[in-house]
N, C-alpha and C. Protein backbone atom coordinates (compact mmCIF):
# COMPACT_ATOMS: atom_id res chain seq x y z
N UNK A 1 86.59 99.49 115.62
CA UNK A 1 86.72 99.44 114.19
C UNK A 1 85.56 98.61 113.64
N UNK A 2 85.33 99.15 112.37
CA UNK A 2 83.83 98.35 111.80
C UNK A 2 84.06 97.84 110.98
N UNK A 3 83.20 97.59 109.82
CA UNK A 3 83.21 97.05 108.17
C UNK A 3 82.86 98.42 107.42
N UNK A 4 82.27 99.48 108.30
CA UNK A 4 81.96 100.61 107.94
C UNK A 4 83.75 101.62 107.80
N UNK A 5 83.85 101.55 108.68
CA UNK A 5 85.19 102.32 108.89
C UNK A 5 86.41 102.25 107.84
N UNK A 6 86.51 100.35 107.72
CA UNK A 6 87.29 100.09 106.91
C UNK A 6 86.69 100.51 105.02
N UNK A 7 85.77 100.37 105.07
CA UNK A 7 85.28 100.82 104.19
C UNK A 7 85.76 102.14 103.20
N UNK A 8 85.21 103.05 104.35
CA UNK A 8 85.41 104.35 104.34
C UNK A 8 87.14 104.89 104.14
N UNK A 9 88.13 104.19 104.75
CA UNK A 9 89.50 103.94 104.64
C UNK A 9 89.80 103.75 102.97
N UNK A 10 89.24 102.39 102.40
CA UNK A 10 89.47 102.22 101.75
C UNK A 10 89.21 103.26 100.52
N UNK A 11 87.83 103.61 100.72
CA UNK A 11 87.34 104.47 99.63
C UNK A 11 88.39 105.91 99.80
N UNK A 12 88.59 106.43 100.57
CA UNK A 12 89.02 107.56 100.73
C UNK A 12 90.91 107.23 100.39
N UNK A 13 91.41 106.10 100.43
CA UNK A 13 92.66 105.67 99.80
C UNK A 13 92.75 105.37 98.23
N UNK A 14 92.19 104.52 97.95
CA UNK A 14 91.84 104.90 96.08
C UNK A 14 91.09 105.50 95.37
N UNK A 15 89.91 106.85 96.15
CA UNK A 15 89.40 106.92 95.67
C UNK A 15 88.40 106.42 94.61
N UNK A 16 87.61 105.35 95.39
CA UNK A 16 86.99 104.35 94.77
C UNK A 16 85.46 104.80 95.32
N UNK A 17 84.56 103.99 94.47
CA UNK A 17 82.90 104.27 94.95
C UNK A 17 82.61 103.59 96.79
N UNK A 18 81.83 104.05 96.91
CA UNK A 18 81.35 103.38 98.21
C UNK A 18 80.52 101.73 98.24
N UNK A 19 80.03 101.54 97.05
CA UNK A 19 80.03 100.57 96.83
C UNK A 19 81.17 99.59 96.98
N UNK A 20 81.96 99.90 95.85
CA UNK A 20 83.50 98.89 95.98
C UNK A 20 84.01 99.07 96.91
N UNK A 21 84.18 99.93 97.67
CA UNK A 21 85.42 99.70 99.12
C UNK A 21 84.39 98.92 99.79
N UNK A 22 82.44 99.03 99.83
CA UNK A 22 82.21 97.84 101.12
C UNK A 22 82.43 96.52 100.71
N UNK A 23 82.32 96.19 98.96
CA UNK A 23 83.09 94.85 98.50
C UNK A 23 84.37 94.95 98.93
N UNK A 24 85.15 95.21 98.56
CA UNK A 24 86.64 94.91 99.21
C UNK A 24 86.73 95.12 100.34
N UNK A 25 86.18 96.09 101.36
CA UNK A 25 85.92 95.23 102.66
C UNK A 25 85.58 94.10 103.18
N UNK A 26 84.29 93.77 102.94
CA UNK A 26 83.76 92.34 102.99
C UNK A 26 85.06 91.47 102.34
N UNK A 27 85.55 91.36 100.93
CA UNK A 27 85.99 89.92 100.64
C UNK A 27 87.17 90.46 101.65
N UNK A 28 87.48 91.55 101.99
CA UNK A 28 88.89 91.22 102.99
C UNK A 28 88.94 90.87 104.67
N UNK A 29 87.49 90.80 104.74
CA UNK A 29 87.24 90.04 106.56
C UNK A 29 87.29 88.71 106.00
N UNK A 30 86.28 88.39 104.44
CA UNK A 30 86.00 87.22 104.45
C UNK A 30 87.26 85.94 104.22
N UNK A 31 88.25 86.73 103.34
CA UNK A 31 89.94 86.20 103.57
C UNK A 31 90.60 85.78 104.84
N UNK A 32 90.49 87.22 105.72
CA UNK A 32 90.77 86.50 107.07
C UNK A 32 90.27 85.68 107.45
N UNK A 33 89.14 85.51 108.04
CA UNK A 33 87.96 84.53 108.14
C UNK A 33 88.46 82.86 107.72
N UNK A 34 88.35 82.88 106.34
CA UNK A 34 89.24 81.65 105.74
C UNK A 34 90.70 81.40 106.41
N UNK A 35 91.48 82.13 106.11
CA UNK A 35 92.54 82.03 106.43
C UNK A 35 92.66 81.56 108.34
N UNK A 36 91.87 81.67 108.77
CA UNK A 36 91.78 81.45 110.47
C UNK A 36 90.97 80.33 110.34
N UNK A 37 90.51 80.05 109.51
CA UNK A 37 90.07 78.46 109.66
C UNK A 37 91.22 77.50 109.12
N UNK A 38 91.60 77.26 108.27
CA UNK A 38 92.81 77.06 107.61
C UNK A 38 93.49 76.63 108.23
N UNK A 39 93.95 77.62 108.76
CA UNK A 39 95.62 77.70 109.30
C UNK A 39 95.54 78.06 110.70
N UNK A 40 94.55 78.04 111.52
CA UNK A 40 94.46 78.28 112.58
C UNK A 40 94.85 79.57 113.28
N UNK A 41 95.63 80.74 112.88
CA UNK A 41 95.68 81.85 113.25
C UNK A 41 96.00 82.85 111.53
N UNK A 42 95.82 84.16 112.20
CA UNK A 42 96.09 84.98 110.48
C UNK A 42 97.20 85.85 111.71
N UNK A 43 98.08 87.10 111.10
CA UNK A 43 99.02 87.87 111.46
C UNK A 43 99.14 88.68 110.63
N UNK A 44 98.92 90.16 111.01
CA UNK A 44 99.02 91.63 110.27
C UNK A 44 100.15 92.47 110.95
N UNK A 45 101.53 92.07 109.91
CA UNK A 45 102.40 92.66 110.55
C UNK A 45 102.57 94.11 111.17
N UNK A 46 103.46 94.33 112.12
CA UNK A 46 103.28 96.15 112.39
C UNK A 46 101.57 95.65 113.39
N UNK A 47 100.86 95.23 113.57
CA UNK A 47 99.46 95.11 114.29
C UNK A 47 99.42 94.44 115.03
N UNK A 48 99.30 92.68 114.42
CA UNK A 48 99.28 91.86 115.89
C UNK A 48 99.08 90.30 115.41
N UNK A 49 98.90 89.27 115.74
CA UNK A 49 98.15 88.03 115.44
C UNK A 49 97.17 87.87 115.86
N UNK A 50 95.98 86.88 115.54
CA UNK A 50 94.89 86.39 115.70
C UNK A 50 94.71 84.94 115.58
N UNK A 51 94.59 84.14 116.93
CA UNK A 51 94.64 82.68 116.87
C UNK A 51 93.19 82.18 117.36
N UNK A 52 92.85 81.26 116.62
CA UNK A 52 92.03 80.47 117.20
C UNK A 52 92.20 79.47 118.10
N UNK A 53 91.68 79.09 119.32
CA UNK A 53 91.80 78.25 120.43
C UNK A 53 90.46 77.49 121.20
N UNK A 54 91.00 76.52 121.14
CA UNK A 54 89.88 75.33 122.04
C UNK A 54 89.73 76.01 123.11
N UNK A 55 88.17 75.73 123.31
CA UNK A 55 87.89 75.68 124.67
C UNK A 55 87.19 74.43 125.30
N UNK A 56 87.39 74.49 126.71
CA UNK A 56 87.13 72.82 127.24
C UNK A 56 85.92 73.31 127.52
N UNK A 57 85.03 72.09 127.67
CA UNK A 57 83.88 71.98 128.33
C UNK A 57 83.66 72.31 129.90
N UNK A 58 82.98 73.43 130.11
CA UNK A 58 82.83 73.48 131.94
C UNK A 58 81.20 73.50 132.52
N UNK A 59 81.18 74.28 134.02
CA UNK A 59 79.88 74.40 134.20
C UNK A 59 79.88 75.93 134.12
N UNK A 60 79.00 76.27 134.68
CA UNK A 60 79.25 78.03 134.73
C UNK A 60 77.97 78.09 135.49
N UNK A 61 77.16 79.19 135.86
CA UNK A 61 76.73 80.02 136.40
C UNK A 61 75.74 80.62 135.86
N UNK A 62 74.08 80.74 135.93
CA UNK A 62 73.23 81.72 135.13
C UNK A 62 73.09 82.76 136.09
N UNK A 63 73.39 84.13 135.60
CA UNK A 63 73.59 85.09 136.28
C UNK A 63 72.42 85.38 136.72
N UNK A 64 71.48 85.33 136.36
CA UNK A 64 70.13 85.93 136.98
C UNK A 64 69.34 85.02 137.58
N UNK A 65 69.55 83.66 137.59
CA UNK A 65 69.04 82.69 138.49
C UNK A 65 70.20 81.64 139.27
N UNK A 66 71.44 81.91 139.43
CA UNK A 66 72.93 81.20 139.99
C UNK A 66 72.77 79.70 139.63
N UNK A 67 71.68 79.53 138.84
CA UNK A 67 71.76 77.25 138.45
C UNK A 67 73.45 77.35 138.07
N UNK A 68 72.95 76.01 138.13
CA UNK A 68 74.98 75.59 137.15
C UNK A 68 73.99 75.76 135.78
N UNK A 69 75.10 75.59 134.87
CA UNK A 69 74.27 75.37 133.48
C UNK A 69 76.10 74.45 132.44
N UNK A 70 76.04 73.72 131.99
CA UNK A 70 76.57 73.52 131.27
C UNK A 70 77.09 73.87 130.17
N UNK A 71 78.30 74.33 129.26
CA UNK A 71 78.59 74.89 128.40
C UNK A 71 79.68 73.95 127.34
N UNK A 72 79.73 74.03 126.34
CA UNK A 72 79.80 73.08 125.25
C UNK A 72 81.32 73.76 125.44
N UNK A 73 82.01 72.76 124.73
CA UNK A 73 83.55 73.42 124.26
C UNK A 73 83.33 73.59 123.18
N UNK A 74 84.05 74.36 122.42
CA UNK A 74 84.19 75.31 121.61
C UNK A 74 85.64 76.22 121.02
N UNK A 75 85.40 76.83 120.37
CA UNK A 75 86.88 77.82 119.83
C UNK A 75 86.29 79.30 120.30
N UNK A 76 87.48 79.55 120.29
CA UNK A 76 87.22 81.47 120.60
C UNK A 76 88.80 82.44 119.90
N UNK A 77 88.10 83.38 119.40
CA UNK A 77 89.70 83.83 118.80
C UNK A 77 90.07 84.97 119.88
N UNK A 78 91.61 84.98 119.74
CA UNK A 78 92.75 85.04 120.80
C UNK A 78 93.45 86.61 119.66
N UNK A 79 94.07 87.55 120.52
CA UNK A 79 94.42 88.35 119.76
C UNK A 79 95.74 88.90 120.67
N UNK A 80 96.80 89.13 120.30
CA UNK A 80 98.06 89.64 121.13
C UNK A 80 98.47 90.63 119.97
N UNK A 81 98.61 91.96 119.99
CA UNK A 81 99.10 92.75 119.67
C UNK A 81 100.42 92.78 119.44
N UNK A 82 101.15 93.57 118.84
CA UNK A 82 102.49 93.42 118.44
C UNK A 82 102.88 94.80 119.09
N UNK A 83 104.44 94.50 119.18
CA UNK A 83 105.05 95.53 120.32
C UNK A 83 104.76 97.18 119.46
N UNK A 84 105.21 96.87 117.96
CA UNK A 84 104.46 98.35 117.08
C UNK A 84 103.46 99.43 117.58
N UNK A 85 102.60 98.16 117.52
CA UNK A 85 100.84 98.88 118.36
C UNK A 85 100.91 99.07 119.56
N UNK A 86 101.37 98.33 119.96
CA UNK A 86 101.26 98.81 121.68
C UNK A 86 102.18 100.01 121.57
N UNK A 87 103.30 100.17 121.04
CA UNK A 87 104.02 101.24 121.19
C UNK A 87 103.44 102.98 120.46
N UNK A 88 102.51 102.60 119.77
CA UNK A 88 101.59 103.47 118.83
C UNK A 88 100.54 103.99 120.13
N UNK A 89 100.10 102.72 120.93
CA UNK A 89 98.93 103.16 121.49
C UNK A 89 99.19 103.65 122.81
């Protein structure tokens, strides 16, 4: 799925310009977006949740030369589907 796709969804649901559905695309990633900083996860019922989560600091591995290399902790977003979708898919 894209920003294109949703787009195209949108436009072809209200019959709106292609212009406005890629605005109301955009401000509607950019909502989620907020909303997952916020509040730490967003949830689209019938779809699934989306959490953000720490990650610890480790070493790791450069694949094309095997050094260690160090890697920062950080967040990464987390996604579990809802039984709906899985049952859809």
């Amino acid at each position: 799925m894209s920003k294109a796709f949703i787009a195209a969804v949108i436009q072809d649901s209200i019959n709106c310009t292609g212009v406005a559905a890629n605005k109301a695309a955009a401000d509607l990633m950019d909502a989620i977006v907020k909303e997952m900083k916020k509040e730490g996860g967003f949830t689209l019922p019938s779809f699934g949740t989306f959490t953000v989560k720490k990650t610890k600091a480790r070493k790791a591995l450069n694949p094309r030369t095997g050094d260690p290399v160090k890697v920062k902790a950080g967040k990464t977003v987390r996604f579990k589907a809802s039984p709906n979708l899985k049952k859809a898919v």
